[in-house]
C-alpha atoms as a PDB file:
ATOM      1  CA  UNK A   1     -11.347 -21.456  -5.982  1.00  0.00           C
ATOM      2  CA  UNK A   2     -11.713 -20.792  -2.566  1.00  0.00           C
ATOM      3  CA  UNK A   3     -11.654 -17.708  -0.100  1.00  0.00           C
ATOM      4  CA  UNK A   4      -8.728 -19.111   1.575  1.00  0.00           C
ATOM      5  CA  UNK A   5      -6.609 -20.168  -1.430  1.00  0.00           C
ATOM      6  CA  UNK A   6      -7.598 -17.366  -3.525  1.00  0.00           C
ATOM      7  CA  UNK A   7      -5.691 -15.266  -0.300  1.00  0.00           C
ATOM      8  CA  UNK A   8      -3.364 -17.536  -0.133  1.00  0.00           C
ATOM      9  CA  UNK A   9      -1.804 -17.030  -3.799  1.00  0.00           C
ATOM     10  CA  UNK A  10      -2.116 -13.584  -3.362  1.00  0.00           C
ATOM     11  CA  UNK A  11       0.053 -13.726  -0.698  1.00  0.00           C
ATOM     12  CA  UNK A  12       2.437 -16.268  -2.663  1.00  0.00           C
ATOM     13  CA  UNK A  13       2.921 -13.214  -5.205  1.00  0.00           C
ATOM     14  CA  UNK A  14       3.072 -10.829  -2.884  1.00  0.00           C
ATOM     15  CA  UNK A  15       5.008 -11.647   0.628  1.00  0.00           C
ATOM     16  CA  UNK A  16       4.452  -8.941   2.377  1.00  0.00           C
ATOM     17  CA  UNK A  17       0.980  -9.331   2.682  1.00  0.00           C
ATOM     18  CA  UNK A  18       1.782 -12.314   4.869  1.00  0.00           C
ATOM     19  CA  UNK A  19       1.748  -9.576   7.748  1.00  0.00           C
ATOM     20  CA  UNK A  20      -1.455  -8.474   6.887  1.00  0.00           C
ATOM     21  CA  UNK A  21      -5.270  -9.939   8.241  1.00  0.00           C
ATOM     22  CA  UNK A  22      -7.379 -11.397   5.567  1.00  0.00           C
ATOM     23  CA  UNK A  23     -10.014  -8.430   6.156  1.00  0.00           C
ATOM     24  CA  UNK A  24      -6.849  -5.882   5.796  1.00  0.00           C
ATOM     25  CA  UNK A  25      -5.832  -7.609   2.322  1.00  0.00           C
ATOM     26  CA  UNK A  26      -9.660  -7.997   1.334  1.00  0.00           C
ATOM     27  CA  UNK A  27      -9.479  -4.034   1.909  1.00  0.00           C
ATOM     28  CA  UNK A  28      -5.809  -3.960  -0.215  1.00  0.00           C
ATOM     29  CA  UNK A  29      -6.590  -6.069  -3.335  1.00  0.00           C
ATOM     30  CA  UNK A  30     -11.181  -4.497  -3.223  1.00  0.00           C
ATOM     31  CA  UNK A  31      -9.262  -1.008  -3.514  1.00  0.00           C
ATOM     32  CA  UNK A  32      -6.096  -0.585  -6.377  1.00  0.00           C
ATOM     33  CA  UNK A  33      -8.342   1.930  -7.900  1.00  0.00           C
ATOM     34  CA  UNK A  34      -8.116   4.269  -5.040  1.00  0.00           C
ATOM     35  CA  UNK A  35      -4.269   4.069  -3.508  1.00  0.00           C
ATOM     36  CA  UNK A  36      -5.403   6.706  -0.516  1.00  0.00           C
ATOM     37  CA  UNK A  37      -7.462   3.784   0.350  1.00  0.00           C
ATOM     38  CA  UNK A  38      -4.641   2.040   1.204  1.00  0.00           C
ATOM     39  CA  UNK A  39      -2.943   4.239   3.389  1.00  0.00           C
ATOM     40  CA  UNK A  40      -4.454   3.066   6.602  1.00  0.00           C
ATOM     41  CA  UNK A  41      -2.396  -0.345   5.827  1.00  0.00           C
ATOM     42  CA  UNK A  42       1.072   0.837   4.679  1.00  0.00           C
ATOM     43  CA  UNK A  43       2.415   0.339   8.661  1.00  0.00           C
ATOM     44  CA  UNK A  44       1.683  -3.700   8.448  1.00  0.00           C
ATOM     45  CA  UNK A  45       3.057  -3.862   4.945  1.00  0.00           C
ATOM     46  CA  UNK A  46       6.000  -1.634   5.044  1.00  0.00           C
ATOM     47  CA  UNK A  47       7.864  -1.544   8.379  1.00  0.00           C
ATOM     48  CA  UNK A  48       9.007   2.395   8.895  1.00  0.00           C
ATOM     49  CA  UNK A  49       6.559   3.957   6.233  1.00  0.00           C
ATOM     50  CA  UNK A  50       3.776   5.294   8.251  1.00  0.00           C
ATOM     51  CA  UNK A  51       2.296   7.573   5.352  1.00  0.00           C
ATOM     52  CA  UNK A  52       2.513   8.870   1.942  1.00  0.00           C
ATOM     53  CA  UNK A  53       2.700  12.379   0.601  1.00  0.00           C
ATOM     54  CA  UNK A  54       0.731  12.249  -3.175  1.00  0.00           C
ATOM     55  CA  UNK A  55       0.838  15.041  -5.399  1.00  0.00           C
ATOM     56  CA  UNK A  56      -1.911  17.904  -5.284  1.00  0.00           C
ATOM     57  CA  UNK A  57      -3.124  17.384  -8.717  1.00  0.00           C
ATOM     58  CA  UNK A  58      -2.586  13.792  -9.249  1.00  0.00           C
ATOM     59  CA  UNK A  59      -3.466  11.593  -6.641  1.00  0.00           C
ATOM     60  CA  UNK A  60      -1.960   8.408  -7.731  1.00  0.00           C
ATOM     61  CA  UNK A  61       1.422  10.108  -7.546  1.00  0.00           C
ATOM     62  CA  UNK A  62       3.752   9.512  -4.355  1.00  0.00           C
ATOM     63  CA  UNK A  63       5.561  12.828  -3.988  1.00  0.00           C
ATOM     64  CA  UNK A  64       7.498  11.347  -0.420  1.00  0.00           C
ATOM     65  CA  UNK A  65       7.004   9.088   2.047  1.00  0.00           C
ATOM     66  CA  UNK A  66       6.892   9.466   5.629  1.00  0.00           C
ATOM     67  CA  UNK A  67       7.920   7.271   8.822  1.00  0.00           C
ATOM     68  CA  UNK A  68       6.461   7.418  12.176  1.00  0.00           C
ATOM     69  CA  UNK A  69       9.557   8.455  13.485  1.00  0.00           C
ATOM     70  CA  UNK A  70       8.502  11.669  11.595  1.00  0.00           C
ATOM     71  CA  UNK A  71      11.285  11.473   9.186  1.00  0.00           C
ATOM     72  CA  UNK A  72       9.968  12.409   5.669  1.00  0.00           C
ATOM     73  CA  UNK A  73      11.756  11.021   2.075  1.00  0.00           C
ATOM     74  CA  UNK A  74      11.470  12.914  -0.854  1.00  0.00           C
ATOM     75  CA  UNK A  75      11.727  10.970  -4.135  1.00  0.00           C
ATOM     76  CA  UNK A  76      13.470  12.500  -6.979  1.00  0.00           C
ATOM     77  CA  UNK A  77      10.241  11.593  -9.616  1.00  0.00           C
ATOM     78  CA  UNK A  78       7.191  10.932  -8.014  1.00  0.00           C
ATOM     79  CA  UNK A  79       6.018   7.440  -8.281  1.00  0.00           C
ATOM     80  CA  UNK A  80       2.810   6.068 -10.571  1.00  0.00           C
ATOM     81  CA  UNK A  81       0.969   3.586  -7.921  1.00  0.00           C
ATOM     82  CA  UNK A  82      -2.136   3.626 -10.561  1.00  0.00           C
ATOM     83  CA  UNK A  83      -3.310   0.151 -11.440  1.00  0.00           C
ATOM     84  CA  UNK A  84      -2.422  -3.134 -10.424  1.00  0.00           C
END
């Protein structure tokens, strides 16, 4: 399998990484086991969410999410993003 196709059907299953350069997803799909890793790329894959908030302790959980309108959304259980 190719570079290109190998992108190219990750970006089948996943749309949103359409919007994304192939270095950017390189960066995405080379780091799951780190999420704060991905941070830098949450703008080009979610339009509005500028950051996430993770919990103190347990860095894999999203406590709230942030725009870069400053506005700042709490969830009501933080969210696993561990894994794949």
């Amino acid at each position: 399998m190719s570079f290109v196709s190998y992108l190219e059907k990750k970006r089948l299953l996943f749309p949103r990484f359409f919007f994304i350069s192939d270095g950017a997803l390189l960066t995405v799909l080379g780091q799951t086991a780190d999420s704060r890793q991905l941070h830098a790329h949450l703008p080009s894959l979610f339009a509005g969410v500028s950051s996430l908030q993770c919990d103190d302790k347990y860095r894999d959980l999203v406590v709230s999410a942030s725009s870069s309108q400053g506005v700042t959304l709490q969830v009501t259980s933080p969210v696993d993003v561990s894994g794949r």
